[in-house]
PDB file of N, CA and C in Angstrom:
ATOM      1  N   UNK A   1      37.397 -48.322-132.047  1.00  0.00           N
ATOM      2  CA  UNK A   1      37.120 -49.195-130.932  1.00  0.00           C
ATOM      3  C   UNK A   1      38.434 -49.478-130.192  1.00  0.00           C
ATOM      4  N   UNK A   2      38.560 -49.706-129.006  1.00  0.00           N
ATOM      5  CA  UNK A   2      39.431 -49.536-128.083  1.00  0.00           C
ATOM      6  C   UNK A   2      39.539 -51.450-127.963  1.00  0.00           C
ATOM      7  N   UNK A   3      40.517 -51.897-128.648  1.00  0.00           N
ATOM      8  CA  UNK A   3      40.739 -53.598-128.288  1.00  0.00           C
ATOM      9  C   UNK A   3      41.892 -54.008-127.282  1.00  0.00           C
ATOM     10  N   UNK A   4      41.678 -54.748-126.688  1.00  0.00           N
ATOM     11  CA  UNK A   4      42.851 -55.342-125.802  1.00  0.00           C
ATOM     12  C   UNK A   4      43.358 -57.116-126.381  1.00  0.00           C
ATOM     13  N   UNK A   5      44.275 -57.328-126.644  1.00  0.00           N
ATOM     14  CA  UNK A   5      45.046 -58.090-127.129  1.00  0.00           C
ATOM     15  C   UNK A   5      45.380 -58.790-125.483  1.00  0.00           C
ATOM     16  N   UNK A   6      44.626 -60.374-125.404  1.00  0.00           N
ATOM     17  CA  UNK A   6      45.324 -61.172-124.563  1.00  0.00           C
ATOM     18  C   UNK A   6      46.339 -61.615-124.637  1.00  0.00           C
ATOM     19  N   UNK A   7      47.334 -62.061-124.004  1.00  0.00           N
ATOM     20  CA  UNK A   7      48.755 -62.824-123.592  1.00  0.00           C
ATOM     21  C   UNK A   7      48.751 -63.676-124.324  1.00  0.00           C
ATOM     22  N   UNK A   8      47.830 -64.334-124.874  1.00  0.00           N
ATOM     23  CA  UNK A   8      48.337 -65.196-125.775  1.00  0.00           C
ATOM     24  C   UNK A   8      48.267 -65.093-127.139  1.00  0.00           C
ATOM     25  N   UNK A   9      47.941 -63.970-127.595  1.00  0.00           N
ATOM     26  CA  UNK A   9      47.869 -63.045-128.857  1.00  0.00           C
ATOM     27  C   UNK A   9      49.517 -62.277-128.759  1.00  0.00           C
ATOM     28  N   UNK A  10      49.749 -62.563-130.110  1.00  0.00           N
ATOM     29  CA  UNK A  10      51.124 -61.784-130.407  1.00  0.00           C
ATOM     30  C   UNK A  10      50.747 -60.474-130.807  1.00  0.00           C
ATOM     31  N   UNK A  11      51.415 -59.782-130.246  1.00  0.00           N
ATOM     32  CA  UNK A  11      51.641 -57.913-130.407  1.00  0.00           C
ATOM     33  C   UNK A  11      51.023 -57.555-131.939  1.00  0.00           C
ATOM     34  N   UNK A  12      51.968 -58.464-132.737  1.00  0.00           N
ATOM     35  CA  UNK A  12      51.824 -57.982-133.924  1.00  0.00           C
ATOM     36  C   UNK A  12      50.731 -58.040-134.852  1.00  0.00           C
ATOM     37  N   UNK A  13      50.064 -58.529-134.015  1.00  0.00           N
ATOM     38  CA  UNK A  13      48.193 -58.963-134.516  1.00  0.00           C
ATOM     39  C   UNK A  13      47.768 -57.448-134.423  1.00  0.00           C
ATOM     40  N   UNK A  14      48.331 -56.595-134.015  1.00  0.00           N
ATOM     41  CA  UNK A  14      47.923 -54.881-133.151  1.00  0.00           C
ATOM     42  C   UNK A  14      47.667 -54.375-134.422  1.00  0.00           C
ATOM     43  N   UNK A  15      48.754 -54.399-135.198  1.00  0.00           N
ATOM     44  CA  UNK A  15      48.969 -53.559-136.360  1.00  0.00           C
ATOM     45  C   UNK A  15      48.188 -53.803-137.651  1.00  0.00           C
ATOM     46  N   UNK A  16      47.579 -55.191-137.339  1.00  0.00           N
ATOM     47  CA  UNK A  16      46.761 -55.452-138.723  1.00  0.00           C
ATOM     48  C   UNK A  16      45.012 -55.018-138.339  1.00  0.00           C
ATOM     49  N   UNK A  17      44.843 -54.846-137.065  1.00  0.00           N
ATOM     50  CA  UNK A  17      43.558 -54.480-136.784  1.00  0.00           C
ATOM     51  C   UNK A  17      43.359 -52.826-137.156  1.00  0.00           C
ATOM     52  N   UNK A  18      43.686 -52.177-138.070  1.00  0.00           N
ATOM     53  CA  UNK A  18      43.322 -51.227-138.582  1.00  0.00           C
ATOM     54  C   UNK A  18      41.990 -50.474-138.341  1.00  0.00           C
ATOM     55  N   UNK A  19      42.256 -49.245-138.044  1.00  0.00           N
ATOM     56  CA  UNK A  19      40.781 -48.607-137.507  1.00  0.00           C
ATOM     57  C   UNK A  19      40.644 -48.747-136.086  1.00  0.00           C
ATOM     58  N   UNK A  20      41.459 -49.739-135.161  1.00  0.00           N
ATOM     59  CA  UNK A  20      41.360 -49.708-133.816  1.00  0.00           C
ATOM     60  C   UNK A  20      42.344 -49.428-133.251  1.00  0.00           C
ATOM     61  N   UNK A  21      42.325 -48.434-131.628  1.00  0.00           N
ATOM     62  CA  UNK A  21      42.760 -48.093-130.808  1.00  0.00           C
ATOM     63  C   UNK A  21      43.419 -49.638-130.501  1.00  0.00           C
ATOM     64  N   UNK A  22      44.688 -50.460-130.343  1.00  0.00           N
ATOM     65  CA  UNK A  22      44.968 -51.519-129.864  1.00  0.00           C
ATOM     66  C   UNK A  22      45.637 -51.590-128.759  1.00  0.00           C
ATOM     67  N   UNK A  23      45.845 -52.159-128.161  1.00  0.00           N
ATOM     68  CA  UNK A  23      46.947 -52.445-126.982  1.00  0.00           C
ATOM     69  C   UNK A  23      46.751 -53.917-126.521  1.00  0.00           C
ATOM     70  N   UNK A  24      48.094 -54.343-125.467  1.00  0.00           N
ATOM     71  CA  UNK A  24      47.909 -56.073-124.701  1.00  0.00           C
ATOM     72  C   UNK A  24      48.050 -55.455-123.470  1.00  0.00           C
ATOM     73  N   UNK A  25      47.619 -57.398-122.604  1.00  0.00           N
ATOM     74  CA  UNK A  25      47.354 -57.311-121.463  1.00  0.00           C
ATOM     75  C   UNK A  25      48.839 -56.821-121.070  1.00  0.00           C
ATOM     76  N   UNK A  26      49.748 -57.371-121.816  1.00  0.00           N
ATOM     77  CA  UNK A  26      51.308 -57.177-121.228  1.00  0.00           C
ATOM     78  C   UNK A  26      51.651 -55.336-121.300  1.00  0.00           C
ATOM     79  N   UNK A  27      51.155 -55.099-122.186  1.00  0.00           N
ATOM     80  CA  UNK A  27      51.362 -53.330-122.366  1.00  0.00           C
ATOM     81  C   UNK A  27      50.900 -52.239-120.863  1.00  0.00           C
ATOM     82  N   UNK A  28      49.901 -52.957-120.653  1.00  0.00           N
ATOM     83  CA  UNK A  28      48.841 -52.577-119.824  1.00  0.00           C
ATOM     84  C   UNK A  28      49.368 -52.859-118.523  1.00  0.00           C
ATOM     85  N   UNK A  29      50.020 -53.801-118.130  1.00  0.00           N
ATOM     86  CA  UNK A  29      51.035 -54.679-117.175  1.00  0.00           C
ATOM     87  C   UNK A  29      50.067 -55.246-116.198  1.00  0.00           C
ATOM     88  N   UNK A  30      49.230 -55.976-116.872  1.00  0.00           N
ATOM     89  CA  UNK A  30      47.938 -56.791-116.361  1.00  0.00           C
ATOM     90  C   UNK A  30      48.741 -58.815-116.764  1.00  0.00           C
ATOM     91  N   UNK A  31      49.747 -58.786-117.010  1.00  0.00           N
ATOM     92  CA  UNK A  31      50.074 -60.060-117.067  1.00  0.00           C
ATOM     93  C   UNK A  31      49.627 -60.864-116.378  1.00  0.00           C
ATOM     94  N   UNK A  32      49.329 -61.981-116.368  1.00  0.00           N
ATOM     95  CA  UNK A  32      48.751 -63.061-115.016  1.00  0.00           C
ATOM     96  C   UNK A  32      47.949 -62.966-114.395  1.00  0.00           C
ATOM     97  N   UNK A  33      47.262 -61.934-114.871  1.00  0.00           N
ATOM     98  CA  UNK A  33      46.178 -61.480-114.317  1.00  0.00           C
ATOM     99  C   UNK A  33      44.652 -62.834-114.579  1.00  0.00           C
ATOM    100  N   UNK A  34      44.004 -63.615-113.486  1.00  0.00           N
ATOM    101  CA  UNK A  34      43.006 -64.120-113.991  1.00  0.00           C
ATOM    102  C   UNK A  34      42.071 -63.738-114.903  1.00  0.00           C
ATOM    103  N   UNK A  35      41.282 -64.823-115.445  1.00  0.00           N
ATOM    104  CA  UNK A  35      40.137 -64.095-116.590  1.00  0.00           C
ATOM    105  C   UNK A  35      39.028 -63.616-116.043  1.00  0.00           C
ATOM    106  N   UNK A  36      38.438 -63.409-114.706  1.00  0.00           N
ATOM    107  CA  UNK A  36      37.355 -62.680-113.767  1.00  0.00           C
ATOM    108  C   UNK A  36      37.800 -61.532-113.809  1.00  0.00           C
ATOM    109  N   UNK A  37      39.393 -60.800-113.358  1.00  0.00           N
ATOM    110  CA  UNK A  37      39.924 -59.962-112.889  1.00  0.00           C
ATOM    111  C   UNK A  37      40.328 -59.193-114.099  1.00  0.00           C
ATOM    112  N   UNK A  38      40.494 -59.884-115.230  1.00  0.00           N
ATOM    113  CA  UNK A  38      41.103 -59.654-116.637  1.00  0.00           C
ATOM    114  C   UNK A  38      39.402 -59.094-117.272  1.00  0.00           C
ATOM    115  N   UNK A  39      38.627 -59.643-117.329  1.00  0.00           N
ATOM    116  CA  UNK A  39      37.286 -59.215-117.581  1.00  0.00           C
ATOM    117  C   UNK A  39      37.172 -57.795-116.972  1.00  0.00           C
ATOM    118  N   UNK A  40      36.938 -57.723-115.694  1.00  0.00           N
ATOM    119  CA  UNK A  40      36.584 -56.455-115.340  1.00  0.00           C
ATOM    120  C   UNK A  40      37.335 -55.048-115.538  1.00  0.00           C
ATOM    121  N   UNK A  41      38.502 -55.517-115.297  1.00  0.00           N
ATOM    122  CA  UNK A  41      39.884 -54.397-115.921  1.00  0.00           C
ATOM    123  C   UNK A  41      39.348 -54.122-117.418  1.00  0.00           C
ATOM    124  N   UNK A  42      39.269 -54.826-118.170  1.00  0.00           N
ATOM    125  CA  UNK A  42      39.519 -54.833-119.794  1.00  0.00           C
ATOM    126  C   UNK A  42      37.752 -54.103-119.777  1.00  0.00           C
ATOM    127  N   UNK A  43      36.984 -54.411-119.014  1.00  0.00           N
ATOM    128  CA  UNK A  43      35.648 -53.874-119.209  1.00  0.00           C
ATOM    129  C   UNK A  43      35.184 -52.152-118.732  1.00  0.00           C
ATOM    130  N   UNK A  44      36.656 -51.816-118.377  1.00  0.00           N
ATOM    131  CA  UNK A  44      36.550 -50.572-117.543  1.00  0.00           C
ATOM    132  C   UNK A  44      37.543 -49.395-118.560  1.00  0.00           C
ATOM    133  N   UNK A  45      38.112 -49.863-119.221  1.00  0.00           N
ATOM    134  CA  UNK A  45      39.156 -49.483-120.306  1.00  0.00           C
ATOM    135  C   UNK A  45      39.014 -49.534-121.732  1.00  0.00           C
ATOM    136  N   UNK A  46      38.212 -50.857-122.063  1.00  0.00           N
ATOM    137  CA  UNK A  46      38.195 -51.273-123.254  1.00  0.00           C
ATOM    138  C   UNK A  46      36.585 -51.630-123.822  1.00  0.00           C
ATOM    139  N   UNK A  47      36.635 -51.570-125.439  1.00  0.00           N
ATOM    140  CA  UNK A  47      35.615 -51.585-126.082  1.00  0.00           C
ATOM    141  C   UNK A  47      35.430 -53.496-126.196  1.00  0.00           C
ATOM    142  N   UNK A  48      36.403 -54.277-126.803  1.00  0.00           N
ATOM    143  CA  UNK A  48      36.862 -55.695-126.251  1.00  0.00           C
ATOM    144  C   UNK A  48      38.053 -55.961-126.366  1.00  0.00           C
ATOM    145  N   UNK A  49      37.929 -57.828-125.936  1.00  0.00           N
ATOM    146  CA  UNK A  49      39.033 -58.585-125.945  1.00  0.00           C
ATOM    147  C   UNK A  49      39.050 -59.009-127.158  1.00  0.00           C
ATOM    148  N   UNK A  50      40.271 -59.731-127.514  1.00  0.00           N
ATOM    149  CA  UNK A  50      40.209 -60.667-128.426  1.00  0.00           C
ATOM    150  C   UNK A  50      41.555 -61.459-127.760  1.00  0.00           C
ATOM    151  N   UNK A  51      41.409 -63.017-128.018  1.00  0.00           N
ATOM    152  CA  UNK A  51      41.907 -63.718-127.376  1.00  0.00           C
ATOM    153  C   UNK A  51      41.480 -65.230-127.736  1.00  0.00           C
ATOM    154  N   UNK A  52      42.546 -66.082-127.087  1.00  0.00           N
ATOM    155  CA  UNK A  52      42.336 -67.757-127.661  1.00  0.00           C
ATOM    156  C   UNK A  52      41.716 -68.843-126.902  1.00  0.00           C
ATOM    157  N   UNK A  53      41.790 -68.190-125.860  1.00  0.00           N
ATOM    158  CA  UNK A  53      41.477 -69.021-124.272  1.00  0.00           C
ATOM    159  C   UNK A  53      39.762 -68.999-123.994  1.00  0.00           C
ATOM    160  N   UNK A  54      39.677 -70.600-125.225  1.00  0.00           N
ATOM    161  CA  UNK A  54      38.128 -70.917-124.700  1.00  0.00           C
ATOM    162  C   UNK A  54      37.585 -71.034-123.516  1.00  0.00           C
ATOM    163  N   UNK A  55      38.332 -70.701-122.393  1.00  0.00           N
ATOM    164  CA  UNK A  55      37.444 -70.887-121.150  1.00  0.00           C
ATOM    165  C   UNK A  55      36.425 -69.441-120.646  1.00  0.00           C
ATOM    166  N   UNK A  56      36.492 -68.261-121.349  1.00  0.00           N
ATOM    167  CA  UNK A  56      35.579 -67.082-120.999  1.00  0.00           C
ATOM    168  C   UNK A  56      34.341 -67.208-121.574  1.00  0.00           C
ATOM    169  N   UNK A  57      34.208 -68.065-122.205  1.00  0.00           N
ATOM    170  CA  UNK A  57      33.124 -68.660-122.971  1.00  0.00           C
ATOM    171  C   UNK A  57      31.793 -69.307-121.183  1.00  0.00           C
ATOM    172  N   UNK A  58      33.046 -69.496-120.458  1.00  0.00           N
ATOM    173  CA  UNK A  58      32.593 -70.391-118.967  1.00  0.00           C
ATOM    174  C   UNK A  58      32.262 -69.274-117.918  1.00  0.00           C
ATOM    175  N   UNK A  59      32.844 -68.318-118.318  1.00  0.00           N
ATOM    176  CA  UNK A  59      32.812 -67.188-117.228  1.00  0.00           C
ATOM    177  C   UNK A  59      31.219 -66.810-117.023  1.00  0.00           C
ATOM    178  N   UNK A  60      31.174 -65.912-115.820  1.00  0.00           N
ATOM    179  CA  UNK A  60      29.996 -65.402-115.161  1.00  0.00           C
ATOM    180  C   UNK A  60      29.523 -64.390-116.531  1.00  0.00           C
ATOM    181  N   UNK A  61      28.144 -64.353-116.247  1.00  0.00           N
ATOM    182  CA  UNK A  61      27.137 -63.217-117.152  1.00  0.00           C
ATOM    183  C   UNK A  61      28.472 -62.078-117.743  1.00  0.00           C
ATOM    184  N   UNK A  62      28.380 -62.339-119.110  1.00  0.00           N
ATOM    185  CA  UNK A  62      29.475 -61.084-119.438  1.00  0.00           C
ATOM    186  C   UNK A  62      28.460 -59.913-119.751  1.00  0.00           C
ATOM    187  N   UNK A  63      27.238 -59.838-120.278  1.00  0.00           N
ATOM    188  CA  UNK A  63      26.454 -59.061-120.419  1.00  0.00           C
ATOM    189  C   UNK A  63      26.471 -57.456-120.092  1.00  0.00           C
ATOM    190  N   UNK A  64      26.557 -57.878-118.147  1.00  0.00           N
ATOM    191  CA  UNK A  64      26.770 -56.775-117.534  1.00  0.00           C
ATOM    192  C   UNK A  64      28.594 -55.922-117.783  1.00  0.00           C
ATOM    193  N   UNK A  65      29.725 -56.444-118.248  1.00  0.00           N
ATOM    194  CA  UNK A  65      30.224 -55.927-118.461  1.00  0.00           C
ATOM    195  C   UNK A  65      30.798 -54.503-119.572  1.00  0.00           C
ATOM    196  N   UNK A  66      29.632 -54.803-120.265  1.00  0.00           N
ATOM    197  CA  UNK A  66      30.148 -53.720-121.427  1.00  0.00           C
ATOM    198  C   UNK A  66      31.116 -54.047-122.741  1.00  0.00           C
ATOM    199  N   UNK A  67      31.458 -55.376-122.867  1.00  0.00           N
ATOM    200  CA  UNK A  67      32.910 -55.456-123.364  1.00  0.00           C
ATOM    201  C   UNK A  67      32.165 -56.674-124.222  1.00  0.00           C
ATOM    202  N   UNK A  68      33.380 -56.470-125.529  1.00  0.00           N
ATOM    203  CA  UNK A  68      33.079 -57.759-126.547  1.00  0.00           C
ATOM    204  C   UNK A  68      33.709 -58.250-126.509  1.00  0.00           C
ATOM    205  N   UNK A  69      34.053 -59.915-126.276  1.00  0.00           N
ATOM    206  CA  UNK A  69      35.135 -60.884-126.501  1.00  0.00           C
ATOM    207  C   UNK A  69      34.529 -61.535-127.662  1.00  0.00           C
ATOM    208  N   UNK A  70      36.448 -61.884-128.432  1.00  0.00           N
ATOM    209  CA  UNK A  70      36.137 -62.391-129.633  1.00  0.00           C
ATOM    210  C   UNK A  70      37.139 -63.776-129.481  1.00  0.00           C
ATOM    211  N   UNK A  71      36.487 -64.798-129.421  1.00  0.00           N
ATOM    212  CA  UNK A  71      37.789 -65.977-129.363  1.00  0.00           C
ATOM    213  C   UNK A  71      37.974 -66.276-130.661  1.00  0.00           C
ATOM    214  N   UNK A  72      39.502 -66.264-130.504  1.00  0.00           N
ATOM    215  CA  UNK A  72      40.078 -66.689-132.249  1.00  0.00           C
ATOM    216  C   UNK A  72      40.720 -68.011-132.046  1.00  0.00           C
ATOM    217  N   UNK A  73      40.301 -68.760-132.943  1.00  0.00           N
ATOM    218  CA  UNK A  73      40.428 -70.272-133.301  1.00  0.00           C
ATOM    219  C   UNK A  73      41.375 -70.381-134.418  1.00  0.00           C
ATOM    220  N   UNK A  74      41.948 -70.927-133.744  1.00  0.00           N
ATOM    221  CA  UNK A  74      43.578 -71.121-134.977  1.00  0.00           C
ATOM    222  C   UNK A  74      44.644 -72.084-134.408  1.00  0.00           C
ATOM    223  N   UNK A  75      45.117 -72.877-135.291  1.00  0.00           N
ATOM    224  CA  UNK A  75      45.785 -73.917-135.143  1.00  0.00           C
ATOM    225  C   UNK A  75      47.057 -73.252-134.268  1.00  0.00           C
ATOM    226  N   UNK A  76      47.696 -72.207-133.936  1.00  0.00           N
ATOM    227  CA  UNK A  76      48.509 -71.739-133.263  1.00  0.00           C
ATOM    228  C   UNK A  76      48.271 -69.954-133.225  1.00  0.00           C
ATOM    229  N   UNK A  77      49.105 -69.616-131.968  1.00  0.00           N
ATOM    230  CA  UNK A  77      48.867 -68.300-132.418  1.00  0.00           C
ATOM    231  C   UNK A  77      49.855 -67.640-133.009  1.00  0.00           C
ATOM    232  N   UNK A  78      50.747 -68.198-133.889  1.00  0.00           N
ATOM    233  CA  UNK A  78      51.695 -67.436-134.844  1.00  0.00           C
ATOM    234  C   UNK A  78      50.800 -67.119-136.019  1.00  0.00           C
ATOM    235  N   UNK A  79      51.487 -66.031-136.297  1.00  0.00           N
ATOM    236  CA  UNK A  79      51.020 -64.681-136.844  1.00  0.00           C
ATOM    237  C   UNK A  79      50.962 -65.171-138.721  1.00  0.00           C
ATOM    238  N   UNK A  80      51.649 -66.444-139.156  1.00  0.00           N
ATOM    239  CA  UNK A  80      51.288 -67.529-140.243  1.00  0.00           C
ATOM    240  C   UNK A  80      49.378 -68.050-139.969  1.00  0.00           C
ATOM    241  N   UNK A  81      49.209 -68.257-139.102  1.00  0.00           N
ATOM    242  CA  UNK A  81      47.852 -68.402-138.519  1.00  0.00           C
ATOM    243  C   UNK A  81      46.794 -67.632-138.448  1.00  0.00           C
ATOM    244  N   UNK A  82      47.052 -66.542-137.787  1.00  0.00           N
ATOM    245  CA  UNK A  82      46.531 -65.108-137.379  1.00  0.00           C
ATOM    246  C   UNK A  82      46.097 -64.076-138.646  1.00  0.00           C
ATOM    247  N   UNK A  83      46.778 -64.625-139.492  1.00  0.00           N
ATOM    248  CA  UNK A  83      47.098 -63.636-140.716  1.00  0.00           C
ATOM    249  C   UNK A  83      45.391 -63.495-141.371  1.00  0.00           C
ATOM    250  N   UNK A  84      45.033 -64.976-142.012  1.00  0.00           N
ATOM    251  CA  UNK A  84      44.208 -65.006-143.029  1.00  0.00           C
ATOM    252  C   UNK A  84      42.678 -64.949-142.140  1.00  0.00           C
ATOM    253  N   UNK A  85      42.905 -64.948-140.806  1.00  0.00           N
ATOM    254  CA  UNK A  85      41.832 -64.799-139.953  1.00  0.00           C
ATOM    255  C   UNK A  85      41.027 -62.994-139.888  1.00  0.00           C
ATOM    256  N   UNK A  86      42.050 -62.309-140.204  1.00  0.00           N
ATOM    257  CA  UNK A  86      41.908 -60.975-139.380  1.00  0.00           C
ATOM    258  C   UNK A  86      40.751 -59.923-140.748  1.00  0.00           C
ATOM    259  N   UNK A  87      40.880 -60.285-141.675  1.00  0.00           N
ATOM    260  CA  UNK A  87      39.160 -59.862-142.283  1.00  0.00           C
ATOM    261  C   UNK A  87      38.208 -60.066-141.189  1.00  0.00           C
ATOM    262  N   UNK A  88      37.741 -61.369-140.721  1.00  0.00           N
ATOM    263  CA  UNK A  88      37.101 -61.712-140.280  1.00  0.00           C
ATOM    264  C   UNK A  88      36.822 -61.408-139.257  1.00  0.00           C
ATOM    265  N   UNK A  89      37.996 -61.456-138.343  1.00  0.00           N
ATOM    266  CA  UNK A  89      37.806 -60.292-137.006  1.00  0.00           C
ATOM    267  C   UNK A  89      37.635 -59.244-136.893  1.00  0.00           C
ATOM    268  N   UNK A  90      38.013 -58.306-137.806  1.00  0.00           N
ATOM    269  CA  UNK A  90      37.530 -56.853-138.383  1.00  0.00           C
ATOM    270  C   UNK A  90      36.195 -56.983-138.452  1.00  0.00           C
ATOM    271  N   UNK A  91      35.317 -57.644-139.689  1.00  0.00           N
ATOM    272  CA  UNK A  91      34.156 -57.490-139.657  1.00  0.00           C
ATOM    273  C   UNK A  91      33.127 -58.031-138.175  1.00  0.00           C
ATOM    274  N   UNK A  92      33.372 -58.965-137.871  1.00  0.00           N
ATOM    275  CA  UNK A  92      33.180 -60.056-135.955  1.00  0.00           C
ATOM    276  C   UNK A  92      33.156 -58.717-135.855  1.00  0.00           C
ATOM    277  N   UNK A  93      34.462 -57.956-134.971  1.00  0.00           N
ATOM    278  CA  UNK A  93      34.121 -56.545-134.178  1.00  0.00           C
ATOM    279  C   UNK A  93      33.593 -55.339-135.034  1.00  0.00           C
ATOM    280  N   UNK A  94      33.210 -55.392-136.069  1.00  0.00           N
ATOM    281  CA  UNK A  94      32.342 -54.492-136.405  1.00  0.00           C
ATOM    282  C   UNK A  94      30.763 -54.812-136.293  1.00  0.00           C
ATOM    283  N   UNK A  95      30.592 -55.766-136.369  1.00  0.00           N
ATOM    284  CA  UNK A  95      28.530 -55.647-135.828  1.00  0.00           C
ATOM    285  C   UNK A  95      29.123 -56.350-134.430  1.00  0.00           C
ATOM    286  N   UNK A  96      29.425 -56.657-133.666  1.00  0.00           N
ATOM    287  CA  UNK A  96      29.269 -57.392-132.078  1.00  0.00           C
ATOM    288  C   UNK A  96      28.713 -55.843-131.348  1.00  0.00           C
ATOM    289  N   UNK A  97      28.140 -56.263-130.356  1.00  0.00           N
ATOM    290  CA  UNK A  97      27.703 -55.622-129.088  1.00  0.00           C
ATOM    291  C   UNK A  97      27.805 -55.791-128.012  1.00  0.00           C
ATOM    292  N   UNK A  98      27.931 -55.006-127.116  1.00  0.00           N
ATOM    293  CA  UNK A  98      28.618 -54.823-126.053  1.00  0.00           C
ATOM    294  C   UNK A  98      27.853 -56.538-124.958  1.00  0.00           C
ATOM    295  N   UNK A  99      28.831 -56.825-124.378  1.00  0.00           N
ATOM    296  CA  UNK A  99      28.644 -57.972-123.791  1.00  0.00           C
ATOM    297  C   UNK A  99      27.939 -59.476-124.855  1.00  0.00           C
ATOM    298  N   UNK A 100      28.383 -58.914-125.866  1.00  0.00           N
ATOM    299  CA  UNK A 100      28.590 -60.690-126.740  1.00  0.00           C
ATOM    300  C   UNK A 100      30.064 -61.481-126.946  1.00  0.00           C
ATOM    301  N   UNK A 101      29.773 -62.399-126.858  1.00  0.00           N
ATOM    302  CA  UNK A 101      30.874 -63.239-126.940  1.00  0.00           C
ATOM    303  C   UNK A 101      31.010 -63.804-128.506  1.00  0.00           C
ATOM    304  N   UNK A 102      31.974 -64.281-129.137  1.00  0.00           N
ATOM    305  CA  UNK A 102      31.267 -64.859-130.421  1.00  0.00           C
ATOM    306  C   UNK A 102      33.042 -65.697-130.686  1.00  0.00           C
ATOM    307  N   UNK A 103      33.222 -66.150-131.327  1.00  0.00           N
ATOM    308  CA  UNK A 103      34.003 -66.941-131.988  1.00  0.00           C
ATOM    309  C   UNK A 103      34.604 -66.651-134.000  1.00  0.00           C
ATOM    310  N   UNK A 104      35.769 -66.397-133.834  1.00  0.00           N
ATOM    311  CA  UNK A 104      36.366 -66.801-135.108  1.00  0.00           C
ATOM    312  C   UNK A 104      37.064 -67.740-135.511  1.00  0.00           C
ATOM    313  N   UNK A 105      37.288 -68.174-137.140  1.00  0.00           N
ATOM    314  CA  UNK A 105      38.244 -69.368-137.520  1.00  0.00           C
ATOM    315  C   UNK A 105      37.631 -70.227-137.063  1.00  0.00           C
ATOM    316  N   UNK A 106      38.590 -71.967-136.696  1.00  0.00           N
ATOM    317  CA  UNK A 106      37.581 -72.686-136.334  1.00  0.00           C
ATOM    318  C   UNK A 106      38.873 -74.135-136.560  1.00  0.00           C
TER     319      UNK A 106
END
């Protein structure tokens, strides 16, 4: 699966997602890019997001995009945080479907 790593996800989250094609918005040089504009890019490239920024949860019908966002819930996004989460996101993006949204951690 082809994932895109938001800006506020550290790089090094890349390497523990094993089995996936990874890359970030910063790699991609989509920085600053809004989350409408960040949606459709990432939906034209990518299998999903994963990312911290509860507000795509608010966004328009993701349905039609094609793409899975996964919001990860964690007291920070250092990679002390990130760590004991990423089973979980492995399995999250292994049953999600295209245009679900869903939530990890908490």
């Amino acid at each position: 699966m082809r994932v895109l790593l938001d800006e506020n996800l550290p790089r090094a989250l890349a390497a523990e997602l094993t089995g996936h094609h990874v890359s970030s918005v910063q790699a991609e040089g989509w920085s600053g890019t809004k989350n409408g504009a960040l949606l459709r890019q990432a939906g034209e490239y990518f299998d999903a997001l994963l990312s911290m920024d509860r507000g795509f949860s608010h966004q328009q019908d993701l349905s039609g995009l094609g793409l899975r966002i996964l919001i990860i819930r964690a007291p920070s996004n250092r990679m002390v945080h990130l760590q004991p989460l990423v089973g979980n996101i492995l399995k999250t993006l292994a049953v999600m479907s295209p245009g679900q949204l869903r939530e990890v951690g908490g």
